[in-house]
Protein backbone atom coordinates (compact mmCIF):
# COMPACT_ATOMS: atom_id res chain seq x y z
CA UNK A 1 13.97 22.32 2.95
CA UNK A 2 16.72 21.74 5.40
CA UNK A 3 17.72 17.77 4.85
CA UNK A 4 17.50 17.43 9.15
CA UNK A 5 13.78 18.14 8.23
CA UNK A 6 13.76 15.93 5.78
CA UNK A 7 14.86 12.98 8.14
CA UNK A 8 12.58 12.77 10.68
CA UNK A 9 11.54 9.13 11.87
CA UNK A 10 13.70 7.82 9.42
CA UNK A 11 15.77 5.30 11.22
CA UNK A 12 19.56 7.02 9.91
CA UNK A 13 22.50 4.24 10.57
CA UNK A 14 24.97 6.65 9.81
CA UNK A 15 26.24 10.34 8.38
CA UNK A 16 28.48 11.87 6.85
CA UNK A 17 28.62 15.86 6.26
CA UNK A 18 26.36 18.81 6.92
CA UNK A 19 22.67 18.04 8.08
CA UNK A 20 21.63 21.43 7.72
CA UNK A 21 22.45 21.36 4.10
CA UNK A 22 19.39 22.69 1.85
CA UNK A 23 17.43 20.24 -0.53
CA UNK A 24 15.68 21.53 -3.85
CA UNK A 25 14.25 18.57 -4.85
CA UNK A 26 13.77 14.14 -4.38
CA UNK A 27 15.11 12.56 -6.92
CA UNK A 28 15.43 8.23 -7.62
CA UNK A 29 15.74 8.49 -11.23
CA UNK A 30 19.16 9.65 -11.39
CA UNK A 31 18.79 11.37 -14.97
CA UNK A 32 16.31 13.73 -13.39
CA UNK A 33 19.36 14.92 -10.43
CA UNK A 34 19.98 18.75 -10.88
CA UNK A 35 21.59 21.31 -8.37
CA UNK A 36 20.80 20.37 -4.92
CA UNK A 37 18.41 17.69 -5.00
CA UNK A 38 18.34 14.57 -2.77
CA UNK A 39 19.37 11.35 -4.26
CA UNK A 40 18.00 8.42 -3.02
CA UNK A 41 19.80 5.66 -4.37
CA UNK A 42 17.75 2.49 -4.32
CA UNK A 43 18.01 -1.55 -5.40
CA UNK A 44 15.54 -1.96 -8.36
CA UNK A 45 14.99 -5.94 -9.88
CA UNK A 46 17.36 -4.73 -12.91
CA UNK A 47 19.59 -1.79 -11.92
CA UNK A 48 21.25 -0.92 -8.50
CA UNK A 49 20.87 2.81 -8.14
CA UNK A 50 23.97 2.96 -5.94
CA UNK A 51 25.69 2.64 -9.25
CA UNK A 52 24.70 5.81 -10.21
CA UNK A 53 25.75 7.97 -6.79
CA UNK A 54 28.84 9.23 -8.91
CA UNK A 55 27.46 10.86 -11.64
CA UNK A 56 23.95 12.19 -9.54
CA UNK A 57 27.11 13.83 -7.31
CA UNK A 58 28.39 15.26 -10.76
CA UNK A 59 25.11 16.83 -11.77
CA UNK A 60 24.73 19.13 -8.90
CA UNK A 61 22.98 16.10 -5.97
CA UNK A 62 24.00 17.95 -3.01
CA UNK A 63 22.74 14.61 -0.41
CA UNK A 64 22.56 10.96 -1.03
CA UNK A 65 20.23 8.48 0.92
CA UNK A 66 21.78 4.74 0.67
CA UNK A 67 21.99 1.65 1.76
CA UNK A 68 26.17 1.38 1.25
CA UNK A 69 28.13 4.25 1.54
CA UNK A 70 30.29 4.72 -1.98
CA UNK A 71 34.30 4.01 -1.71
CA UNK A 72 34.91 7.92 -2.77
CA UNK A 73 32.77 10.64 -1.09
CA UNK A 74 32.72 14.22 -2.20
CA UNK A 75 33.47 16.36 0.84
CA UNK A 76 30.83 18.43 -0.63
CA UNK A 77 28.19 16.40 -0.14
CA UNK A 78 26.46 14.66 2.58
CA UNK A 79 25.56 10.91 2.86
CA UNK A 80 23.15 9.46 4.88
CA UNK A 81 23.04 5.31 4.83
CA UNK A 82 19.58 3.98 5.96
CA UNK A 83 18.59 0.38 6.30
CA UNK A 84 16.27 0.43 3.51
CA UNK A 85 16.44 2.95 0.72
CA UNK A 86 13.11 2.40 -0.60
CA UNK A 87 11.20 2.54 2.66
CA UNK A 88 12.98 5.73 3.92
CA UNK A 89 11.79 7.18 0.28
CA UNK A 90 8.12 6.96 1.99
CA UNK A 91 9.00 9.05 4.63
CA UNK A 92 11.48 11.57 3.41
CA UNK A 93 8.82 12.60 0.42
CA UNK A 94 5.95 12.71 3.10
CA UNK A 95 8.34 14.69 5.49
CA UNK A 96 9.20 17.10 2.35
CA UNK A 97 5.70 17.71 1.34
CA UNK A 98 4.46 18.34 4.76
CA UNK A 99 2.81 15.20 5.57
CA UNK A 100 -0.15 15.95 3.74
CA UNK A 101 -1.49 12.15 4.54
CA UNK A 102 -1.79 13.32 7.98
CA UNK A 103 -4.14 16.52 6.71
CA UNK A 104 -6.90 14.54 5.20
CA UNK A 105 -8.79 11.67 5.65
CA UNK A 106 -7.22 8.99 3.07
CA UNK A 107 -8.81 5.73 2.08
CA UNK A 108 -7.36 2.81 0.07
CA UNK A 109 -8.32 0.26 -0.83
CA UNK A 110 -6.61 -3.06 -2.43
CA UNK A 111 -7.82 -6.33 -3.50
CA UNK A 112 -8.13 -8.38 -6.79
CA UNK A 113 -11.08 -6.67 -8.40
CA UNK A 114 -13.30 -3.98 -7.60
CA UNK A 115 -10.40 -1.18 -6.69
CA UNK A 116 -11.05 1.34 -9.16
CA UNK A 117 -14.66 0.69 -8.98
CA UNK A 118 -14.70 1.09 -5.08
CA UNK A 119 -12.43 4.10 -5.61
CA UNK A 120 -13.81 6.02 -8.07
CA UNK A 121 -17.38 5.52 -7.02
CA UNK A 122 -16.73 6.93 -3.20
CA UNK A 123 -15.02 10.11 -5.44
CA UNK A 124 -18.47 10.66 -6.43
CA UNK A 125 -20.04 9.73 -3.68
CA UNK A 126 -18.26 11.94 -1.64
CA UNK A 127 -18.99 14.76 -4.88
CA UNK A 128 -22.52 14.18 -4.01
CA UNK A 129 -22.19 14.46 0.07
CA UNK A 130 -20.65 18.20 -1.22
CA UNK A 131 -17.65 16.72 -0.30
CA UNK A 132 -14.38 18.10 -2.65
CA UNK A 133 -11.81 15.07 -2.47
CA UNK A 134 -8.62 13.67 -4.06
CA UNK A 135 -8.98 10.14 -6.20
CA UNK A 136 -5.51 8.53 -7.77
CA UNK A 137 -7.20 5.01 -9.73
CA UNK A 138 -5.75 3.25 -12.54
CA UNK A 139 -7.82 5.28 -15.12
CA UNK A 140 -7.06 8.48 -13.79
CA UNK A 141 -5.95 11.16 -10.66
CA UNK A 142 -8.33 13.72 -10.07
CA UNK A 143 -8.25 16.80 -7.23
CA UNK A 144 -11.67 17.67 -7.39
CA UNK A 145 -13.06 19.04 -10.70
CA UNK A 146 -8.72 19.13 -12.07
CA UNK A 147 -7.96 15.49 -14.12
CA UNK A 148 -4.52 13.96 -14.45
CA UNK A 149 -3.70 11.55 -16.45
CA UNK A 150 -2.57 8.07 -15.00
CA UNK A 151 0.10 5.89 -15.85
CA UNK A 152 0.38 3.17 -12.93
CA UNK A 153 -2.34 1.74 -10.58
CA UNK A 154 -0.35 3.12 -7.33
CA UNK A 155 2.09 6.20 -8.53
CA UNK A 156 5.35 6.66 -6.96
CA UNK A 157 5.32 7.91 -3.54
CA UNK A 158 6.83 10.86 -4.31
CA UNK A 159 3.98 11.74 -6.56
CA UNK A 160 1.43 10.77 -4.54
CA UNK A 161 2.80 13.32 -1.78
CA UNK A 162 2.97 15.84 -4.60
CA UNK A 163 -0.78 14.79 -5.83
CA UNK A 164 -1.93 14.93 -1.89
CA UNK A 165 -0.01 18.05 -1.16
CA UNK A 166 -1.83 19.61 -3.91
CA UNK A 167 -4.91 18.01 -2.34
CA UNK A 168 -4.89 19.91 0.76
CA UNK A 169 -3.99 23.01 -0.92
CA UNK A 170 -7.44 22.96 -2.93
CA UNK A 171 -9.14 22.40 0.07
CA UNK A 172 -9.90 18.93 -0.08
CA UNK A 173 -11.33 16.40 3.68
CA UNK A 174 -10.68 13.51 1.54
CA UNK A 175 -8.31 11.13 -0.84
CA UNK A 176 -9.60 7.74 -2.17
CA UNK A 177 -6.70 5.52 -3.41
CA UNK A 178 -6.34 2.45 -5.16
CA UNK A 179 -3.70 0.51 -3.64
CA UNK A 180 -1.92 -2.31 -5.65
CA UNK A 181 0.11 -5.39 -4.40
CA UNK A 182 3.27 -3.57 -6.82
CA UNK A 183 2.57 -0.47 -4.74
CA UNK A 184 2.87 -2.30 -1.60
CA UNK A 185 5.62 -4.91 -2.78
CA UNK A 186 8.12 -1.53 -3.94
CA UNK A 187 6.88 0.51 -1.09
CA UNK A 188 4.96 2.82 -2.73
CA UNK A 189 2.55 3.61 -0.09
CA UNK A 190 5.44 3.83 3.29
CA UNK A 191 5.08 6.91 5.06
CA UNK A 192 1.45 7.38 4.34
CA UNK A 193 -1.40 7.95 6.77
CA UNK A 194 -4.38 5.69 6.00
CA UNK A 195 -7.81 6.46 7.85
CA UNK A 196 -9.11 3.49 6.41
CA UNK A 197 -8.22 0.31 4.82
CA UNK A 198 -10.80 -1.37 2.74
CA UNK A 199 -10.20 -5.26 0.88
CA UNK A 200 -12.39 -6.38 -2.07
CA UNK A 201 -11.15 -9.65 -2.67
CA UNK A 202 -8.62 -11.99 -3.84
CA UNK A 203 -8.23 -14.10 -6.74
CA UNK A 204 -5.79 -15.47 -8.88
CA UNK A 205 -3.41 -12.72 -10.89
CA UNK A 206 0.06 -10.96 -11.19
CA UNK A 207 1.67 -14.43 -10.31
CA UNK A 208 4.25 -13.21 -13.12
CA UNK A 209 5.71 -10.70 -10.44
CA UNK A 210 4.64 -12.60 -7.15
CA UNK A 211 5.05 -15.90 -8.35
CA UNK A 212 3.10 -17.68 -5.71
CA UNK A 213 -0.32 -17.14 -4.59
CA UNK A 214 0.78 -17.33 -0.89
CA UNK A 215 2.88 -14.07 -1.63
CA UNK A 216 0.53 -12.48 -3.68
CA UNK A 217 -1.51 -12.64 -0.40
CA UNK A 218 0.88 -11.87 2.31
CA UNK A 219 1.96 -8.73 -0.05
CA UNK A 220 -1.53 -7.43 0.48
CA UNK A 221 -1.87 -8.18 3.92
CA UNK A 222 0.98 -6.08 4.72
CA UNK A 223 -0.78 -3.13 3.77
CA UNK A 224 -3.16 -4.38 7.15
CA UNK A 225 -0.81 -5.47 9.06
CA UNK A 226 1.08 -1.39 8.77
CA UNK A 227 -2.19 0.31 9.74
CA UNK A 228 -2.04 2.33 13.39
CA UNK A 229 -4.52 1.84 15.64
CA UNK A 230 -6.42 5.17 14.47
CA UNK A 231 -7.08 3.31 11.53
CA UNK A 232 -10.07 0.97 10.17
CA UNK A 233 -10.03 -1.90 8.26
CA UNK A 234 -12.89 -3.23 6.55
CA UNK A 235 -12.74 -6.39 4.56
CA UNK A 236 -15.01 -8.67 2.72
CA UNK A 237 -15.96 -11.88 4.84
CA UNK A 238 -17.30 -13.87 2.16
CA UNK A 239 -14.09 -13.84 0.35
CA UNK A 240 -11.57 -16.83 2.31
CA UNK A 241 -9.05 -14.40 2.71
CA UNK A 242 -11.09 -11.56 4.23
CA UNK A 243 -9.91 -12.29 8.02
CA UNK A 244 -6.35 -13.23 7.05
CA UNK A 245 -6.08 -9.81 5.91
CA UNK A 246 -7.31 -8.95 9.64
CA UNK A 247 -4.99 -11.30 11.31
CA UNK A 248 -2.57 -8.54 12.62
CA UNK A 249 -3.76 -5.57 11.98
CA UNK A 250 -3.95 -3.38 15.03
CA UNK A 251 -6.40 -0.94 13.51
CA UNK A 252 -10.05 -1.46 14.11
CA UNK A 253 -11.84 -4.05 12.49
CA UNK A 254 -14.88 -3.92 10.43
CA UNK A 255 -16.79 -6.40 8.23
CA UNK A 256 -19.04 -6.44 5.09
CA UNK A 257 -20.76 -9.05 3.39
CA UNK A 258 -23.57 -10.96 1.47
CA UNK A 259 -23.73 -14.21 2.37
CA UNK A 260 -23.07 -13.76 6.40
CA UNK A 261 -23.49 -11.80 9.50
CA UNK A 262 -21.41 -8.54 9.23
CA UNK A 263 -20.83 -5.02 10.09
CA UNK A 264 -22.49 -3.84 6.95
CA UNK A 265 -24.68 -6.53 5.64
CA UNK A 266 -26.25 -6.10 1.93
CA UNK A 267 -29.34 -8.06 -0.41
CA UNK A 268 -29.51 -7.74 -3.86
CA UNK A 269 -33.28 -7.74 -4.29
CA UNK A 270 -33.70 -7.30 -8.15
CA UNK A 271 -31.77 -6.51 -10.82
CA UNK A 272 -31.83 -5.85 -14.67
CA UNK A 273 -29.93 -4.22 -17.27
CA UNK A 274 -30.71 -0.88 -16.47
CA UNK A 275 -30.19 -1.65 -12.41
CA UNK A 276 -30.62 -3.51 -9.09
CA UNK A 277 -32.70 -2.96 -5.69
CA UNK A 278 -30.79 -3.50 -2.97
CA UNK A 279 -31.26 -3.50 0.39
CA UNK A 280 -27.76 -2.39 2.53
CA UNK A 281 -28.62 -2.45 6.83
CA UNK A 282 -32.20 -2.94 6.39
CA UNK A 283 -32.71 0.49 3.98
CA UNK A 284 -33.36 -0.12 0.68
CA UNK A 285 -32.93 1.59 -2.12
CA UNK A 286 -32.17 1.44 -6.20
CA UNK A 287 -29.43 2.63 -8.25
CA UNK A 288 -28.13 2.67 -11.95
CA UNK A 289 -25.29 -0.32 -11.56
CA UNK A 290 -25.82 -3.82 -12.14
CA UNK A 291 -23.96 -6.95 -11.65
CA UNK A 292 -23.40 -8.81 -8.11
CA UNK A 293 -20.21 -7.72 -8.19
CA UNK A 294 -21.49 -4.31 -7.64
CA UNK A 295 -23.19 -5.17 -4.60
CA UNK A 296 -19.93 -5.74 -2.94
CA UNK A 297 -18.39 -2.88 -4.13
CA UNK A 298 -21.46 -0.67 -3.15
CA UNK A 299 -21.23 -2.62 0.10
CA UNK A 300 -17.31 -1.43 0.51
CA UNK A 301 -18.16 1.97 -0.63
CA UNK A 302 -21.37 2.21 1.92
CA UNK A 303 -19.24 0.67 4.90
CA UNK A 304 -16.29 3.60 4.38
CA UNK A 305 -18.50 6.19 3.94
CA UNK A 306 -20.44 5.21 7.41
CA UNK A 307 -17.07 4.84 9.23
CA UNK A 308 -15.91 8.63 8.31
CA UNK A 309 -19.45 9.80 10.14
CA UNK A 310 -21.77 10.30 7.53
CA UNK A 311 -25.44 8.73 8.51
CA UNK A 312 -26.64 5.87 6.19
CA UNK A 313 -29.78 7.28 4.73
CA UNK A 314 -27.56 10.36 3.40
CA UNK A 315 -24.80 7.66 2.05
CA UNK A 316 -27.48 5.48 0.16
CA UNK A 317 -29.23 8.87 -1.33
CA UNK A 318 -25.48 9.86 -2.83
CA UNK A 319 -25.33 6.31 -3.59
CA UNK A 320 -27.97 6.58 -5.85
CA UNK A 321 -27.44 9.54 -7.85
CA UNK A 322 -23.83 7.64 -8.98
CA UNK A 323 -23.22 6.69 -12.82
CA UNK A 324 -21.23 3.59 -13.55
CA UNK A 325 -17.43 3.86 -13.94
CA UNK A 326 -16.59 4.49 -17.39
CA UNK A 327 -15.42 0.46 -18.55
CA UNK A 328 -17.19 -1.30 -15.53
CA UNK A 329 -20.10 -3.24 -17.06
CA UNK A 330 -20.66 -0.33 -19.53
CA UNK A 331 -23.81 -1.57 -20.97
CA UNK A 332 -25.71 0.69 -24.52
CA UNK A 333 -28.27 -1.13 -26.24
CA UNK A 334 -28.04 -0.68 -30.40
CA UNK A 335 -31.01 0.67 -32.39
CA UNK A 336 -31.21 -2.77 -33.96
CA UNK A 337 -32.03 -4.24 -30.59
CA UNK A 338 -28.40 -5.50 -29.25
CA UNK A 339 -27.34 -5.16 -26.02
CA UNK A 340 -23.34 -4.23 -25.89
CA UNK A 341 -21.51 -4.72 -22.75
CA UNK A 342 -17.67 -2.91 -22.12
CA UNK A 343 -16.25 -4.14 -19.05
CA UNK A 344 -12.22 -4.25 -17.73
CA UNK A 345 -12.79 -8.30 -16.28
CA UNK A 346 -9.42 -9.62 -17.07
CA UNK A 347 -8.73 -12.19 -14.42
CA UNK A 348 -10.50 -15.33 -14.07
CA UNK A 349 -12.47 -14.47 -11.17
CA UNK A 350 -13.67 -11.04 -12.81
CA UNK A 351 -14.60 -13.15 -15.92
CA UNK A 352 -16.96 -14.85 -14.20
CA UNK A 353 -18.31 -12.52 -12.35
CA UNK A 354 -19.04 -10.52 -15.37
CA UNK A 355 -21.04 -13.59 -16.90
CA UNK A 356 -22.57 -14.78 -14.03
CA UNK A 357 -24.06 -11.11 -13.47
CA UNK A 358 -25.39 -10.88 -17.33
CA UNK A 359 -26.72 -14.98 -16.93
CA UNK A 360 -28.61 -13.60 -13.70
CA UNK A 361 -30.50 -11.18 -15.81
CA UNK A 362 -30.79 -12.65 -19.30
CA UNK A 363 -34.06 -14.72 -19.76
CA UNK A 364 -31.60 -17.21 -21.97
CA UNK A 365 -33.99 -16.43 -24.99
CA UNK A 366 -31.00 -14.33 -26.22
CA UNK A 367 -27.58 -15.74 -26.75
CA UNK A 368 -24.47 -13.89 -24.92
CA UNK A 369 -21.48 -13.45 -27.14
CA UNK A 370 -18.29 -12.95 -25.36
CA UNK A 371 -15.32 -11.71 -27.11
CA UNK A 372 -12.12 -11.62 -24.77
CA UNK A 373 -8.06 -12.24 -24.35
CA UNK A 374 -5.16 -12.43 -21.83
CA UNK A 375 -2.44 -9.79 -21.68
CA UNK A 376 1.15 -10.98 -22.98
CA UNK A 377 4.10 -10.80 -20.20
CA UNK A 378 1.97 -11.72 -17.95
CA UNK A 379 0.31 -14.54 -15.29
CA UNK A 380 0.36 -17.42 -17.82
CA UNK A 381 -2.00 -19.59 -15.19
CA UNK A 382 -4.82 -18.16 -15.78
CA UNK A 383 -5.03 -18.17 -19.16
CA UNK A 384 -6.70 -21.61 -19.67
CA UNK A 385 -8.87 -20.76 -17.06
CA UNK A 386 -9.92 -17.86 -18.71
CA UNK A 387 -10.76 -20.41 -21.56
CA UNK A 388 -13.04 -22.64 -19.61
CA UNK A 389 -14.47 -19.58 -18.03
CA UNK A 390 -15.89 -17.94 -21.40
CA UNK A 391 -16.98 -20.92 -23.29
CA UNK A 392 -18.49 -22.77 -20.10
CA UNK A 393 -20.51 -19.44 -19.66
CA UNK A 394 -21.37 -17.79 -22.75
CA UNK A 395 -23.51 -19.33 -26.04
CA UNK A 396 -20.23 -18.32 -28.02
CA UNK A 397 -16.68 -17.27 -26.99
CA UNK A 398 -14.69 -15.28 -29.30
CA UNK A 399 -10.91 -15.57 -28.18
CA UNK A 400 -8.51 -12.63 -29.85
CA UNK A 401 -5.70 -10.49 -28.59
CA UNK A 402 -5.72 -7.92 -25.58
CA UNK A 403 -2.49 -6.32 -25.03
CA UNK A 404 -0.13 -8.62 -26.41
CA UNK A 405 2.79 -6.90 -25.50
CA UNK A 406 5.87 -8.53 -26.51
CA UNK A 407 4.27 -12.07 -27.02
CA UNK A 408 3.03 -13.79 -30.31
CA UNK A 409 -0.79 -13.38 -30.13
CA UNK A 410 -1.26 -16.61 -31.57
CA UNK A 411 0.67 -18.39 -28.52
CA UNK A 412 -1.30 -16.91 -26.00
CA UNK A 413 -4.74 -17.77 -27.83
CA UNK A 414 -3.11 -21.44 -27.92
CA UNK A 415 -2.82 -21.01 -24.19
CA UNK A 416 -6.53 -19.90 -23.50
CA UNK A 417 -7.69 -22.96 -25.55
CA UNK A 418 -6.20 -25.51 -23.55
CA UNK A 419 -8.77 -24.72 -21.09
CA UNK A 420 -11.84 -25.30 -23.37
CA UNK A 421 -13.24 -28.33 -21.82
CA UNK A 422 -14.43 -31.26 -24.71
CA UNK A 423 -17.98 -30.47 -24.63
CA UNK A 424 -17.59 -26.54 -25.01
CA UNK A 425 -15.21 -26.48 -28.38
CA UNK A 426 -18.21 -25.91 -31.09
CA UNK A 427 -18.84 -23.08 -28.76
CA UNK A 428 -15.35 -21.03 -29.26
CA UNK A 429 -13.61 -19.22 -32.40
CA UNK A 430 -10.21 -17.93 -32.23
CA UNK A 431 -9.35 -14.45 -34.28
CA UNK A 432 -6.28 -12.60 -32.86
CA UNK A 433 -7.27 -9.68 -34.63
CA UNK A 434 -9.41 -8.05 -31.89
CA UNK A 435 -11.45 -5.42 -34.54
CA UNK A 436 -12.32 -8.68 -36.50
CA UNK A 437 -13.21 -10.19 -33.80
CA UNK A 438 -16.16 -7.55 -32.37
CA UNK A 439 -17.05 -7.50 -36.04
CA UNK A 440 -17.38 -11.79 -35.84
CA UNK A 441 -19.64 -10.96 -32.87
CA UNK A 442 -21.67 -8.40 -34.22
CA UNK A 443 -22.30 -10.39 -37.38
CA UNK A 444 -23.08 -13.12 -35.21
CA UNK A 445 -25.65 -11.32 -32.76
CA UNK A 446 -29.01 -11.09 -33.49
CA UNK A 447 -31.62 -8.64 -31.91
CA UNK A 448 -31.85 -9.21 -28.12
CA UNK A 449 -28.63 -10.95 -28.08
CA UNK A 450 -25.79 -9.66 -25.62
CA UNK A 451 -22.23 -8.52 -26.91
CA UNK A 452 -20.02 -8.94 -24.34
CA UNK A 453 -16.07 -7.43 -25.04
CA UNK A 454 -13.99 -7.83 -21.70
CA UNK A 455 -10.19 -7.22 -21.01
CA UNK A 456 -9.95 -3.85 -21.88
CA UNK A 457 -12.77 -1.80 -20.12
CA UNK A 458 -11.33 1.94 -20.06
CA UNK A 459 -8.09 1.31 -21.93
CA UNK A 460 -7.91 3.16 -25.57
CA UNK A 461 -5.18 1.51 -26.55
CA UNK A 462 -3.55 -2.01 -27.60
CA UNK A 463 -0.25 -2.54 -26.93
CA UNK A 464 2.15 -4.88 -29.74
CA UNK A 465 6.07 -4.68 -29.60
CA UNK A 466 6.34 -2.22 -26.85
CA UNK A 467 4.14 0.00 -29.00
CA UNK A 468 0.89 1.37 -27.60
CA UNK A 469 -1.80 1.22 -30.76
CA UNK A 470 -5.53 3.44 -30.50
CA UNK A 471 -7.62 1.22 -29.73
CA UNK A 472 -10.95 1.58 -27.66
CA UNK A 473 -13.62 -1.20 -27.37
CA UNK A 474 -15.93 1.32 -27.01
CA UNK A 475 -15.26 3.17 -30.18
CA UNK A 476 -14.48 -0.02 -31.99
CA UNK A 477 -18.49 -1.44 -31.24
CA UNK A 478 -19.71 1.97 -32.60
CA UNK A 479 -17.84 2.30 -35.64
CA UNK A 480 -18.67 -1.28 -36.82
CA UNK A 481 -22.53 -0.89 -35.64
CA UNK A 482 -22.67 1.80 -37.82
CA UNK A 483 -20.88 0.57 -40.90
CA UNK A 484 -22.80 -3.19 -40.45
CA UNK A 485 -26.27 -1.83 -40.25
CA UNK A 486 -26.42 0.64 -43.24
């Protein structure tokens, strides 16, 4: 593609060289340059790409995109300066994949919790509808019945033009996206064409990259505030941050909610282990998820779903044909009578939603076992409140390791203990080894108890020193079941 194409409503400051000059490929990582690809040379939090301009030129870059022209240019080679590398990215890798945003109907959806839920279950929805669509979540990228593997909760935007391109190709109306407060911080999602906007909530997490609250929320506000005003927003109103996230957003607003008046108002009628009644706009019907927190997702997914055309009684039938999402509440009763529970909670707020949900259905004749941990490098805040969380909540808390990363397990076990209130410490153990510590529980539980392991969810792996370990919750409960009980 001609790098004039490539340019289009990018705000250029200045050029130097041929604009008609041909462009193989987009290219940030400068070790991946080869003959006639695009450099884009961006300012990371560790290394200034601009450093590298020189030797992408030597390795056959034919164009550079920056923000400061470089003291020695190659006549060769044309260099366009832009305001903002990392914004004009968005655009030039929508522009080179043919705007694909623009050729289907793409929903994201950001908050706390609930965004890989919200996603993954309209992918199905939508599968049920007939509908052949796009998803790119945290546990994995799918265009239609083809599965990719994921490695970040909001790719690079050059791969999600690549992933959307491929989208349209196959036919696809639709693309359901998770969209992170990373993604939107490093501009992961400019240049793309939302339909609709949906918020789940927001609580307290990734203050180790945002380091306040306040701009951990005004990051995910932006992604409101850049709608057009083709575009809907729908946000939860019984979160307190719902209508900031509305504030200036000039697409058109819409509202969902339990507790008050709203666009799309829901009732959780009953619920058990194997599922809830609800009642969503006066229709009620039943499906296979449980937990409150699944009402508001359900709500989210029910609200989008109406806003792209479909009728309600069609969207609550789809509704409830859906399985849960593999790690969400992920509930398999033993054959000695225990119920097991496999969910991702690993904020404070999901924590307690998780054990709230099981305390709403457990009679409190059977004891709920909760074995959890905090993930190393990261938000140290919420670690004690993690602590009070699971012992306040549960009959016993079993605190080990989750992704430890590069930190001592033991420290960050320390950490979650300083929140144990007085009155809750005969009701907490500490063992960082997490296999131990779903044995401890299963020792522990007795039929009709409930084995709750949270942190992980989907993950199969534990990652020490850099180094990602097998590891799967899932896998773990089964092989010790089955060793315990002989």
């Amino acid at each position: 593609m001609q790098l004039v194409e490539l340019l289009k409503r990018i705000p250029v400051l200045e050029i130097h060289g041929d604009e008609s000059r041909e462009v193989s490929q987009l290219v940030f990582d400068s070790r991946k340059v080869t003959d006639n690809s695009l450099y884009i040379a961006m300012r990371g939090m560790v290394v200034d790409g601009h450093s590298f301009i020189a030797s992408s030129v030597e390795k056959g870059a034919k164009a550079i995109v920056c923000e400061e022209f470089p003291e020695n240019r190659d006549e060769n080679v044309t260099y366009v300066k832009v305001k903002d590398s990392s914004k004009a990215l968005g655009h030039l890798a929508s522009n080179f994949y043919g705007n694909p945003s623009e050729k289907l109907q793409l929903i994201g959806v950001t908050g706390t919790n609930g965004k890989t839920s919200v996603s993954t279950l309209l992918f199905d929805v939508f599968k049920n509808l007939g509908y052949d669509s796009a998803l790119l979540s945290t546990v994995e990228i799918r265009i239609a019945d083809q599965i990719i593997p994921a490695t970040h909760t909001t790719p690079d935007v050059i791969t999600i033009n690549k992933i959307l391109a491929q989208a349209v190709e196959e036919g696809c109306e639709f693309a359901f996206m998770e969209v992170s407060s990373h993604g939107i911080a490093q501009n992961r999602i400019e240049g793309l064409h939302f339909k609709i906007a949906g918020f789940t909530n927001l609580t307290h997490d990734h203050l180790d990259y945002h380091k306040t609250f306040n701009e951990y929320l005004k990051t995910k506000k932006r992604f409101f505030d850049d709608l057009d005003v083709s575009a809907v927003a729908i946000t939860n109103i019984d979160d307190k941050n719902g209508n900031v996230m509305l504030q200036n957003t000039k697409a058109t607003k819409k509202s969902y909610a339990l507790k008050t008046m709203a666009d799309y108002h829901g009732r959780l009628l009953e619920v058990d282990f194997n599922g809830m009644l609800l009642n969503f706009n006066g229709k009620e019907f039943w499906t296979t998820l449980t937990g409150k927190f699944n009402v508001y997702n359900l709500l989210l997914v029910f609200g989008i779903a109406s806003e792209l055309g479909f009728e309600q009684e069609e969207i609550l039938q789809a509704i409830s044909q859906l399985k849960r999402v593999s790690g969400r509440f992920e509930t398999f009763k033993s054959d000695g009578g225990i119920i097991f529970i496999v969910d991702y909670a690993h904020t404070p707020d999901a924590l307690e939603n998780i054990l709230d949900s099981i305390n709403d259905i457990r009679t409190k004749n059977e004891r709920l076992i909760t074995v959890f941990g905090c993930g190393g490098d990261r938000d140290h805040a919420k670690r004690p409140e993690m602590g009070n969380i699971a012992t306040k909540k549960s009959t016993l808390a079993i605190i080990t390791s989750d992704n430890p990363r590069t930190e001592d397990p033991a420290a960050i076990i320390k950490e979650i203990e300083a929140g144990v209130e007085p009155q809750n410490f005969s009701k907490y153990t500490s063992i960082p080894d997490r296999k131990e510590a779903i044995k401890m529980a299963i020792k522990f539980a007795e039929p009709k108890d409930i084995v709750l392991v949270a942190g992980k969810g989907h993950e199969n792996y534990q990652e020490i020193n850099g180094v990602k370990h097998h590891f799967d919750d899932k896998e773990t409960i089964n092989e010790l079941w089955k060793l315990m009980s002989k």
